[in-house]
Protein backbone atom coordinates (compact mmCIF):
# COMPACT_ATOMS: atom_id res chain seq x y z
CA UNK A 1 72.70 86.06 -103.04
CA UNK A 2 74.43 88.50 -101.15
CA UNK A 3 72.58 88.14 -97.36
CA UNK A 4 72.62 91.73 -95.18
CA UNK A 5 71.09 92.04 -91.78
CA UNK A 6 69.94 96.10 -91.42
CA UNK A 7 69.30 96.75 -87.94
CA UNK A 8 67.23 99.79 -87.59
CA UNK A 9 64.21 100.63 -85.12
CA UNK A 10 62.99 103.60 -87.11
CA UNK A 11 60.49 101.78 -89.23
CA UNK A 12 60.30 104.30 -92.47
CA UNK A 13 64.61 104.08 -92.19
CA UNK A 14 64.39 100.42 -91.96
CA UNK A 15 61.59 100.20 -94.74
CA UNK A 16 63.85 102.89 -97.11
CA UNK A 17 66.96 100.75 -96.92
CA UNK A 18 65.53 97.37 -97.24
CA UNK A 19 63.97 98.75 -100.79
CA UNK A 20 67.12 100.14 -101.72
CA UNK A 21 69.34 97.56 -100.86
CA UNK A 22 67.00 95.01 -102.88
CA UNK A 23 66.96 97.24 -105.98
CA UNK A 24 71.16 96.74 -105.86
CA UNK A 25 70.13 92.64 -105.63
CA UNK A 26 70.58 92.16 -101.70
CA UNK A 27 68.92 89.45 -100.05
CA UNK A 28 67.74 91.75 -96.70
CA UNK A 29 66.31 91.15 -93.64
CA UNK A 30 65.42 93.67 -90.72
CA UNK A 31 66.11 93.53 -86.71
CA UNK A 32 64.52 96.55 -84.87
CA UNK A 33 66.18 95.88 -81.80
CA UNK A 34 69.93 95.13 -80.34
CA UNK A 35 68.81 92.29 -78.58
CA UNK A 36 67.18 90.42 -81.67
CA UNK A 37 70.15 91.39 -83.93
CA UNK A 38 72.37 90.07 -81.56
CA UNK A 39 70.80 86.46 -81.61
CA UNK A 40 69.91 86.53 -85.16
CA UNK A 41 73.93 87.75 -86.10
CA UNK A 42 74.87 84.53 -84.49
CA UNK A 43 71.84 81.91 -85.36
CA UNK A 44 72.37 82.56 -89.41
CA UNK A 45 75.12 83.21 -91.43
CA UNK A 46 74.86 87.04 -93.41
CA UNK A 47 77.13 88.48 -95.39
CA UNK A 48 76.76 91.90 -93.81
CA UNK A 49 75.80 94.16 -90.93
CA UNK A 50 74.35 97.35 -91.18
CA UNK A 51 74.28 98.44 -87.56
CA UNK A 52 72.52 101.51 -85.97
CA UNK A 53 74.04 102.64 -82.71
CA UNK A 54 70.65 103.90 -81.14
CA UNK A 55 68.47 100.93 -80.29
CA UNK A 56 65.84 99.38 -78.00
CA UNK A 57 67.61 97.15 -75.66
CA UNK A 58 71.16 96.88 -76.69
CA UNK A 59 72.65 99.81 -78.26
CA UNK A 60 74.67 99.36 -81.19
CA UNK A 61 78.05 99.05 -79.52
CA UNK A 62 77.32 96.40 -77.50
CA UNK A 63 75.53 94.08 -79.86
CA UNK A 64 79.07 94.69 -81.80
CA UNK A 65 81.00 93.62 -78.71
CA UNK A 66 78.77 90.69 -78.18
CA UNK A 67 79.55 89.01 -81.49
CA UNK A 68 82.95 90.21 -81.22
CA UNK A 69 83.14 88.28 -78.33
CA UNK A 70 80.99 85.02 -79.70
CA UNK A 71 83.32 85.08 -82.78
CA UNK A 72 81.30 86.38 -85.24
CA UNK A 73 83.41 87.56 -87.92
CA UNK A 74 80.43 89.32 -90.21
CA UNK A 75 81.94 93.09 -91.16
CA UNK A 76 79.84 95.52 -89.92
CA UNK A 77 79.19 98.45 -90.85
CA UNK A 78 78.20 100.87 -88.46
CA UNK A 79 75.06 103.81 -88.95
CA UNK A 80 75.55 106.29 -86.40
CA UNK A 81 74.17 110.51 -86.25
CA UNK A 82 76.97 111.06 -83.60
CA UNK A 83 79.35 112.64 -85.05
CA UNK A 84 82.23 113.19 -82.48
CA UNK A 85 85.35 111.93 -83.18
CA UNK A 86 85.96 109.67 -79.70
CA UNK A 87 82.06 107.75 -80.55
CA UNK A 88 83.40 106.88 -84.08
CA UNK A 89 86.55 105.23 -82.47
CA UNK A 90 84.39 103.69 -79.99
CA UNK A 91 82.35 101.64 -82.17
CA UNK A 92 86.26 100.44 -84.50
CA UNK A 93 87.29 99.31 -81.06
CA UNK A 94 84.63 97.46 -80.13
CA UNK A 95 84.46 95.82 -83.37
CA UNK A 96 82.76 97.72 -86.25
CA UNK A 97 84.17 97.70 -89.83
CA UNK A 98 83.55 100.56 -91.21
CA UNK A 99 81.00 103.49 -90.14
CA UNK A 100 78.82 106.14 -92.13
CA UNK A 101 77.80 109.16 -90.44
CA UNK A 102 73.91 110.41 -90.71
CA UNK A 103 72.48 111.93 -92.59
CA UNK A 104 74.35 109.61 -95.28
CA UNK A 105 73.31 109.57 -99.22
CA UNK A 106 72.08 106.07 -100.70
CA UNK A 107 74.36 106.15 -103.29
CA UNK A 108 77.47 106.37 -100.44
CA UNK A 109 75.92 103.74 -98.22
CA UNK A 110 76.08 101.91 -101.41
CA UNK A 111 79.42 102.15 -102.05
CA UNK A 112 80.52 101.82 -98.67
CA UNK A 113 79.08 98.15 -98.44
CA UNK A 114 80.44 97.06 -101.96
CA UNK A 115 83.83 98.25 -100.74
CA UNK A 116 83.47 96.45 -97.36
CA UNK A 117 82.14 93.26 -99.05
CA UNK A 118 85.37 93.31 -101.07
CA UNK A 119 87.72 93.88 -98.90
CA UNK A 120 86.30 91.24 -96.55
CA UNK A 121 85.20 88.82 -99.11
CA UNK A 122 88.33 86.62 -99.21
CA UNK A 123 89.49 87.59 -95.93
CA UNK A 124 90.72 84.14 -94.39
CA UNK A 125 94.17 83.73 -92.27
CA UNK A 126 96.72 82.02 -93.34
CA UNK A 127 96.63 78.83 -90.94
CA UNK A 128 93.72 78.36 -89.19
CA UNK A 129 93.46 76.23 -85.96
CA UNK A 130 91.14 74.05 -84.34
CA UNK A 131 91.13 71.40 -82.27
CA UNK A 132 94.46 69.28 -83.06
CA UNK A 133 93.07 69.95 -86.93
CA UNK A 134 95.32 73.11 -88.65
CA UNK A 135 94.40 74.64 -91.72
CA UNK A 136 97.36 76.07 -94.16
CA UNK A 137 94.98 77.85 -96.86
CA UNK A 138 98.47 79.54 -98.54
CA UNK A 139 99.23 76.01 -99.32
CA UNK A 140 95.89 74.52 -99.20
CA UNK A 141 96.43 71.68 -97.18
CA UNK A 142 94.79 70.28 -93.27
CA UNK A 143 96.84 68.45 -90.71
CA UNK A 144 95.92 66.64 -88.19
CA UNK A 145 97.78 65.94 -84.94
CA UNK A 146 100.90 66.93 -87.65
CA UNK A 147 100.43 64.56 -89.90
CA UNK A 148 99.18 65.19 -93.58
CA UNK A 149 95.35 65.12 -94.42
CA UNK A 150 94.27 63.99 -98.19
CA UNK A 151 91.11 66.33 -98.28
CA UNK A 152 89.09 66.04 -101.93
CA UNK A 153 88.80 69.64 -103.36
CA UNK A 154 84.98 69.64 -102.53
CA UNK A 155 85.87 68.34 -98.71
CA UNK A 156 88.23 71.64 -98.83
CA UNK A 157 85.63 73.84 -100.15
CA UNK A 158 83.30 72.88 -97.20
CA UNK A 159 85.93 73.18 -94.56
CA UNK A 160 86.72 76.54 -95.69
CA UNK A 161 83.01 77.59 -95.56
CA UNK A 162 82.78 76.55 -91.82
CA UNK A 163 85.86 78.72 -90.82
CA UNK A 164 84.24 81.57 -92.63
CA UNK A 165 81.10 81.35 -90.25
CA UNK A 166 82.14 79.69 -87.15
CA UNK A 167 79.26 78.93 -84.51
CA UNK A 168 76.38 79.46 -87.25
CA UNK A 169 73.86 77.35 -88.65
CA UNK A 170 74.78 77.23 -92.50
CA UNK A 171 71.61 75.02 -94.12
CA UNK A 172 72.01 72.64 -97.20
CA UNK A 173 71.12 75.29 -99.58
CA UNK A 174 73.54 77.56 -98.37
CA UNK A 175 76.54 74.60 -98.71
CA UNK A 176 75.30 73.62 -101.98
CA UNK A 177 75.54 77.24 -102.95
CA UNK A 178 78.80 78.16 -101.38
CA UNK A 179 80.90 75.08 -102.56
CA UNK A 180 79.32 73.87 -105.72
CA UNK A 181 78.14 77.23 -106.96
CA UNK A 182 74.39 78.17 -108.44
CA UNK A 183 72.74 76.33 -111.01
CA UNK A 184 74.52 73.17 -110.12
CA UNK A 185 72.13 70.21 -109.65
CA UNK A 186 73.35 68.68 -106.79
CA UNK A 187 71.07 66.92 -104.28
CA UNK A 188 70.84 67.89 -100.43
CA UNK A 189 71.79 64.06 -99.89
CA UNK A 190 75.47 64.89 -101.87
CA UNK A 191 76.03 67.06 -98.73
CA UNK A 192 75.20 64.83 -96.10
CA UNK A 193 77.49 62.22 -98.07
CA UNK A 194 80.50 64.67 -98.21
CA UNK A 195 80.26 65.97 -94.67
CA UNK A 196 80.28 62.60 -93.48
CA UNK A 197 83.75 61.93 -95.54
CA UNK A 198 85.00 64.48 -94.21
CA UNK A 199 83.71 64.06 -90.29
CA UNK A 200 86.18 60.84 -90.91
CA UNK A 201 88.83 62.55 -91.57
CA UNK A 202 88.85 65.81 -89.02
CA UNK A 203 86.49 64.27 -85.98
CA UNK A 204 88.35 62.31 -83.19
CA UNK A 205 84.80 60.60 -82.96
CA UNK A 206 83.61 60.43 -86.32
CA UNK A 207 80.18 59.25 -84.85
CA UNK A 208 80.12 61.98 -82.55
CA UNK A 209 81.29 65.04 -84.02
CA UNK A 210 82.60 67.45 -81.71
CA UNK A 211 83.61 70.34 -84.57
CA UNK A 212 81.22 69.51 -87.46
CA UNK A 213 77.52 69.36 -85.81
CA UNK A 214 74.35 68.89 -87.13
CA UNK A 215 71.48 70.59 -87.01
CA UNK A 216 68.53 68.39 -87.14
CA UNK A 217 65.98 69.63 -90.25
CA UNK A 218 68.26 72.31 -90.77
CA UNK A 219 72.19 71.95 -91.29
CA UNK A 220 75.48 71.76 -89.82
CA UNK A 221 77.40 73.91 -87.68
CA UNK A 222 81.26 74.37 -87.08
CA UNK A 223 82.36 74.86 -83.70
CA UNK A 224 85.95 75.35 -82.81
């Protein structure tokens, strides 16, 4: 399920979108200040960011800049009742997505995150670097120190869900969700079992992973 993080301090706003955005079949959950989106952008992995510029603590801008600057690559999308032109540019540039102006219809909001869930959806670069590990996804192949890697299509699948969500927590469930798809009975051990394949393969230390981590009750986390 689609996973949004609305952060809103206006409690009847907040309550309005979370009912509307779980009639459309979003998984939502609410932040009603900068400071607690902030850590909660980079302790889970959503697949979306509403983001109100007015806030307790952190305004919207700079909870943008501060997972800009952690790495978090969730699109954001950006809820703002300014409506000069120099504010809008302000929040692009210091990381925002897209932006919708207040007072905003539902049924725009709507399409504004559909259209900014597609067009980020598949949104990986070409190589991707980490480490002395590179990852070609045009041709779908890992290298390590320059020499070829023989990773198992499921081994790839996980690899290319920690480069989606760098420096988060992504649980069992999620894994089993992402790379073997619902309604596939597949045990939380087949994960463990996997990751440790592939820890062989990436880690200099295999026994002490430096990029794949775990998470103790939890999950795993990727850091670069």
């Amino acid at each position: 399920m689609t996973r949004i993080l609305v952060v809103e301090d206006e409690a009847s706003i907040a309550l309005a979108l979370e009912d509307d955005l779980k009639k459309e079949g979003y998984e939502v959950e609410i932040a009603r200040d900068g400071d607690t989106a902030s850590r909660r952008a980079r302790e889970e992995a959503f697949d979306l960011i509403l983001l109100d510029v007015m806030l307790p603590g952190l305004d919207g801008f700079e909870v943008c800049r501060e997972l800009r600057r952690a790495r978090v690559r969730t699109p954001i999308l950006m809820l703002t009742a300014r409506t000069q032109e120099a504010e809008k540019v302000m929040g692009l540039e210091a990381g925002a997505d897209d932006y919708v102006t207040k007072p905003y219809s539902p049924r725009e909001l709507r399409a504004r995150i559909r259209a900014l869930l597609r067009r980020t959806a598949g949104e990986l670069p070409e190589v991707y670097r980490f480490g002395d590990v590179e990852v070609d996804f045009l041709r779908h192949e890992v290298r390590r120190g320059g020499r070829h890697v023989d990773l198992t299509p499921t081994e790839f699948k996980l690899l290319t869900s920690f480069v989606r969500h760098p420096g988060r927590v992504l649980t069992r469930e999620q894994l089993l969700d992402e790379v073997w798809g619902h309604g596939v009975f597949v045990t939380e051990r087949v994960v463990d079992n996997q990751m440790t394949n592939l820890r062989k393969k990436i880690e200099p230390e295999p026994s002490r992973p430096r990029h794949l981590c775990n998470v103790r009750g939890v999950g795993y986390r990727f850091e670069e």
